[in-house]
N, C-alpha and C. Protein backbone atom coordinates (compact mmCIF):
# COMPACT_ATOMS: atom_id res chain seq x y z
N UNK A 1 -38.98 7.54 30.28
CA UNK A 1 -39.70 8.69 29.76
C UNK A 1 -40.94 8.90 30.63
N UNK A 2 -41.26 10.07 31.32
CA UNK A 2 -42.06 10.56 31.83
C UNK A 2 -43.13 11.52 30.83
N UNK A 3 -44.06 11.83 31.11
CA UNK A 3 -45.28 13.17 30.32
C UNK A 3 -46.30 13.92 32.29
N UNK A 4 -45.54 15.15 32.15
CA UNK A 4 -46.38 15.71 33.05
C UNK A 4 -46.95 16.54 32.27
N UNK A 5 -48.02 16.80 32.93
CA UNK A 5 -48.89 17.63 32.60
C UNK A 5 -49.50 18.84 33.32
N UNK A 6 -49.45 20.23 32.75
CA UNK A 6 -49.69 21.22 33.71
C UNK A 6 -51.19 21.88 33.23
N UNK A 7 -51.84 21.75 33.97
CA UNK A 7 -53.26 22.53 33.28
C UNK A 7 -52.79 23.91 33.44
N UNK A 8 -54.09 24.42 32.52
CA UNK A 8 -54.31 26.22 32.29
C UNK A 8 -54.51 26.70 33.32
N UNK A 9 -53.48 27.74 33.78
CA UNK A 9 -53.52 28.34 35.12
C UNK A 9 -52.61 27.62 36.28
N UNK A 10 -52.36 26.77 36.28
CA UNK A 10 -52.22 26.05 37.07
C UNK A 10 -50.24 25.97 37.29
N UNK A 11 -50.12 26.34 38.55
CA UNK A 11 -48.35 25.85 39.16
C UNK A 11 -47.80 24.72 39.48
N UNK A 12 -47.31 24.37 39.30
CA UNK A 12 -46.21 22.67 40.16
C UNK A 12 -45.31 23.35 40.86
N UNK A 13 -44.82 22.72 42.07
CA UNK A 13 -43.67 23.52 42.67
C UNK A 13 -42.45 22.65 41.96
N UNK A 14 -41.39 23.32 42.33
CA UNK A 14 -40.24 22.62 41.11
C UNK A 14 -39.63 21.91 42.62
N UNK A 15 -39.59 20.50 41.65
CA UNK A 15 -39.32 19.27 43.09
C UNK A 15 -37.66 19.00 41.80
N UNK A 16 -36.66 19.33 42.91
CA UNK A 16 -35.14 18.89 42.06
C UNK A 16 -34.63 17.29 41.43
N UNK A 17 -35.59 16.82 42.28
CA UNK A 17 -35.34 15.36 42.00
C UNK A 17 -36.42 14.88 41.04
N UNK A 18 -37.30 15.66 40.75
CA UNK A 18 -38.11 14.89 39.93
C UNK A 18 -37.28 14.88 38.54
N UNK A 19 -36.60 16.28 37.82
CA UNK A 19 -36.05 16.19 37.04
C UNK A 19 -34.40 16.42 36.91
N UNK A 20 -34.28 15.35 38.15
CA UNK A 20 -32.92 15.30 38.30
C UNK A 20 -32.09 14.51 36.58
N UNK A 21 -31.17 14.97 35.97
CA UNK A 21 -30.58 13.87 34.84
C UNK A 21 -31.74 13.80 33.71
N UNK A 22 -32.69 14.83 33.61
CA UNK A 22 -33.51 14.56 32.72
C UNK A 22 -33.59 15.79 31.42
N UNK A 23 -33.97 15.29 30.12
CA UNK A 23 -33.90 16.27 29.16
C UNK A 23 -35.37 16.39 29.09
N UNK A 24 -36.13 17.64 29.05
CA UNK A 24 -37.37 17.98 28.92
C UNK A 24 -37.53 19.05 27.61
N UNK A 25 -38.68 18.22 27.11
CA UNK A 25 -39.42 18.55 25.84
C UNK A 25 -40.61 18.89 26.22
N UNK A 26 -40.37 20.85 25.77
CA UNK A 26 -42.00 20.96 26.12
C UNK A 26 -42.83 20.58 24.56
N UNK A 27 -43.63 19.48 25.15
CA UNK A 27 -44.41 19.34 24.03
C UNK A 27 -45.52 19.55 23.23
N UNK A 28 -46.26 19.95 24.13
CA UNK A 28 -47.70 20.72 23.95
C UNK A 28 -47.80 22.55 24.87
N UNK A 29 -48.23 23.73 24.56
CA UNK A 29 -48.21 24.40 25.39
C UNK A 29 -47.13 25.50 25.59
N UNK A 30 -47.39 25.92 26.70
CA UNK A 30 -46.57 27.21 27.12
C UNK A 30 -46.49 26.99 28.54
N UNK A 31 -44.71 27.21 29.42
CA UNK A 31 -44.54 26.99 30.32
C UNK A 31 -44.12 27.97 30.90
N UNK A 32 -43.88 28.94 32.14
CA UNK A 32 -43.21 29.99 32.55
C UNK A 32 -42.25 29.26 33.81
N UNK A 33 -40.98 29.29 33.75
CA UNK A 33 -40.13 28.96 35.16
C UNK A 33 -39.98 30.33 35.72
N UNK A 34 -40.57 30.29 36.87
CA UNK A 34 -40.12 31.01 37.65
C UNK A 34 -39.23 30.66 38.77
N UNK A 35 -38.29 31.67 38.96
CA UNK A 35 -37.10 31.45 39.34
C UNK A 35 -37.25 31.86 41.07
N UNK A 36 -36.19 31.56 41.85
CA UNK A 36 -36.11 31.67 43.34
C UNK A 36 -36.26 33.04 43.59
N UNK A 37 -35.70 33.75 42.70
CA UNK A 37 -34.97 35.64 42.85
C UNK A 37 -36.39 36.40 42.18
N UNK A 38 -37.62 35.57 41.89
CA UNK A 38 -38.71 35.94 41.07
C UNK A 38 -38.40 36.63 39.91
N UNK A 39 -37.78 35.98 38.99
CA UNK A 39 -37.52 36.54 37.42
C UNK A 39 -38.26 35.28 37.13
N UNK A 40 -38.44 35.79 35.79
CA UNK A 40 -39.35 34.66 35.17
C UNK A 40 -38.85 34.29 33.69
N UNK A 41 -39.18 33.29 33.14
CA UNK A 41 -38.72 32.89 31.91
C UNK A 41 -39.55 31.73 30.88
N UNK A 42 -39.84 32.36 29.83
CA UNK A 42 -41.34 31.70 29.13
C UNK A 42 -40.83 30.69 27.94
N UNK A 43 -41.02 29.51 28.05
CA UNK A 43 -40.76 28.34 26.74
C UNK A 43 -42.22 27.91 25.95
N UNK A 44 -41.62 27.71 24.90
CA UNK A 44 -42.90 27.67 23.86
C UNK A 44 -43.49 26.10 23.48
N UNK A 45 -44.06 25.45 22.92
CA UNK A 45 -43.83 23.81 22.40
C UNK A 45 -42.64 24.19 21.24
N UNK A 46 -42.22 22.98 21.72
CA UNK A 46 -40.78 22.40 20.73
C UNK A 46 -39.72 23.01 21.97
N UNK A 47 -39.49 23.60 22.53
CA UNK A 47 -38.19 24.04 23.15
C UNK A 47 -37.77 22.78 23.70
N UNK A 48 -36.69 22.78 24.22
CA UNK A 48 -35.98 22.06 25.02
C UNK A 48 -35.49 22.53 26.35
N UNK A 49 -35.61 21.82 27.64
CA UNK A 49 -35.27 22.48 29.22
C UNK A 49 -34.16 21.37 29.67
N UNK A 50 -33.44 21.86 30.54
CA UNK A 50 -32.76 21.29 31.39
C UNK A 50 -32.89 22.25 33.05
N UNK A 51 -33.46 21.16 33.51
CA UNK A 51 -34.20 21.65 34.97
C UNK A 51 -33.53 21.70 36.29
N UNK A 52 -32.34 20.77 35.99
CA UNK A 52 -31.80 20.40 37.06
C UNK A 52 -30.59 21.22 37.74
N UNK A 53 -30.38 21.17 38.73
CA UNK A 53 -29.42 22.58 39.05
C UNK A 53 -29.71 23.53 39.07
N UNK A 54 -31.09 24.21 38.50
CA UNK A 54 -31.32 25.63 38.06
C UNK A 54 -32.06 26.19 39.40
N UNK A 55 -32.43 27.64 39.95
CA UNK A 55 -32.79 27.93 41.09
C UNK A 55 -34.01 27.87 40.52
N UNK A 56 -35.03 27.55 40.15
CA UNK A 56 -36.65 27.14 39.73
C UNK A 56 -37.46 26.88 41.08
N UNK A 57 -38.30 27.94 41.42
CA UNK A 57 -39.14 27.91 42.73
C UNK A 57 -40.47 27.07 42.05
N UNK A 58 -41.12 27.45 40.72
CA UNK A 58 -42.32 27.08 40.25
C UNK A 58 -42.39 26.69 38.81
N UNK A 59 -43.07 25.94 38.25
CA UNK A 59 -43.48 25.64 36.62
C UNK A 59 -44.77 26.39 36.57
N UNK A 60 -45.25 26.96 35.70
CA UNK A 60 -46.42 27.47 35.57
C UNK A 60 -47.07 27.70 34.23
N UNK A 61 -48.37 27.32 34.23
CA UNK A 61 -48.84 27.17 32.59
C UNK A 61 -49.54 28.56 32.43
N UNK A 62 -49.57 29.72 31.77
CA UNK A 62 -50.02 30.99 31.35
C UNK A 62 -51.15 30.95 30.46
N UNK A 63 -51.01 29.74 29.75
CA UNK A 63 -51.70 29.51 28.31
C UNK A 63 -53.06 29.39 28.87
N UNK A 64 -53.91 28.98 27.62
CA UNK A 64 -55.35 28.34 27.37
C UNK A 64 -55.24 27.14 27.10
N UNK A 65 -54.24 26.38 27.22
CA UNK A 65 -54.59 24.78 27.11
C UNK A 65 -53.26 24.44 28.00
N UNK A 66 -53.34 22.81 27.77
CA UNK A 66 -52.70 22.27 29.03
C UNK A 66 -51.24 22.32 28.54
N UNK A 67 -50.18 22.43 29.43
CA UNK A 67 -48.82 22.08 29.11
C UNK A 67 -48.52 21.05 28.99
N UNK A 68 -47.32 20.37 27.76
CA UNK A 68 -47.23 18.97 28.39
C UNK A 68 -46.00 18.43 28.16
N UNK A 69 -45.21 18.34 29.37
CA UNK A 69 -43.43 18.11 29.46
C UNK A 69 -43.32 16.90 29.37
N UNK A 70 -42.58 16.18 28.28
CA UNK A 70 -41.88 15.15 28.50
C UNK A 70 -40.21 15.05 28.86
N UNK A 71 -40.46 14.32 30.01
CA UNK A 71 -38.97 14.38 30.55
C UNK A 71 -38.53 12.83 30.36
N UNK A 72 -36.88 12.55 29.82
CA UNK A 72 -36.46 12.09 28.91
C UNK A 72 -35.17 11.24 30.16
N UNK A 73 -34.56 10.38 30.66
CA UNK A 73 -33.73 10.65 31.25
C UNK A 73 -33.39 8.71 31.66
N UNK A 74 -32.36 8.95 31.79
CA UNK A 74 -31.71 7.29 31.71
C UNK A 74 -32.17 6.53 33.14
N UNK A 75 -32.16 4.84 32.94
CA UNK A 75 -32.86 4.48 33.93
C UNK A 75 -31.70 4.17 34.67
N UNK A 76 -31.59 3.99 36.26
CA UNK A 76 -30.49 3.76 37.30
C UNK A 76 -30.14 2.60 36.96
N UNK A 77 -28.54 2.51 37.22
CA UNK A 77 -27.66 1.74 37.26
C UNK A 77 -28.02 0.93 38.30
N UNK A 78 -27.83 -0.25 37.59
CA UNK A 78 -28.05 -1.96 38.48
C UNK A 78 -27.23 -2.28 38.88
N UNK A 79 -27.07 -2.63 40.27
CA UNK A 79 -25.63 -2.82 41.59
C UNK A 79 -26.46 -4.18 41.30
């Protein structure tokens, strides 16, 4: 289990591997994905994301307080 955190105003660029295999709970906040083709798409607290695969250029917080994603996701298999 991971908790990122996006301040007010503030972008992350969307890295594929960070939430590669992971279920994300936005938990605090308001998030906007913006997409490669620049459409955009707004999640509230409580939603649920799946990040991975998706064309996501940016995360971005719109709100007045901080965003805060917990990403959820199994630990690697031991060779």
């Amino acid at each position: 289990m991971r908790k990122v955190v996006v301040e007010p105003g503030d972008s992350r660029v969307h890295d594929e591997d960070e939430w590669r295999g992971a279920i994300v709970l936005l938990e605090r906040g308001r998030i906007e994905l913006v997409c490669s083709d620049g459409d955009q798409r707004t999640f509230l607290r409580g939603d649920v994301l799946w990040l991975d695969g998706l064309p996501v250029r940016a995360l971005r917080n719109p709100g007045p307080e901080p965003a805060v994603l917990i990403a959820i996701s199994r630990r690697p298999a031991r060779h």
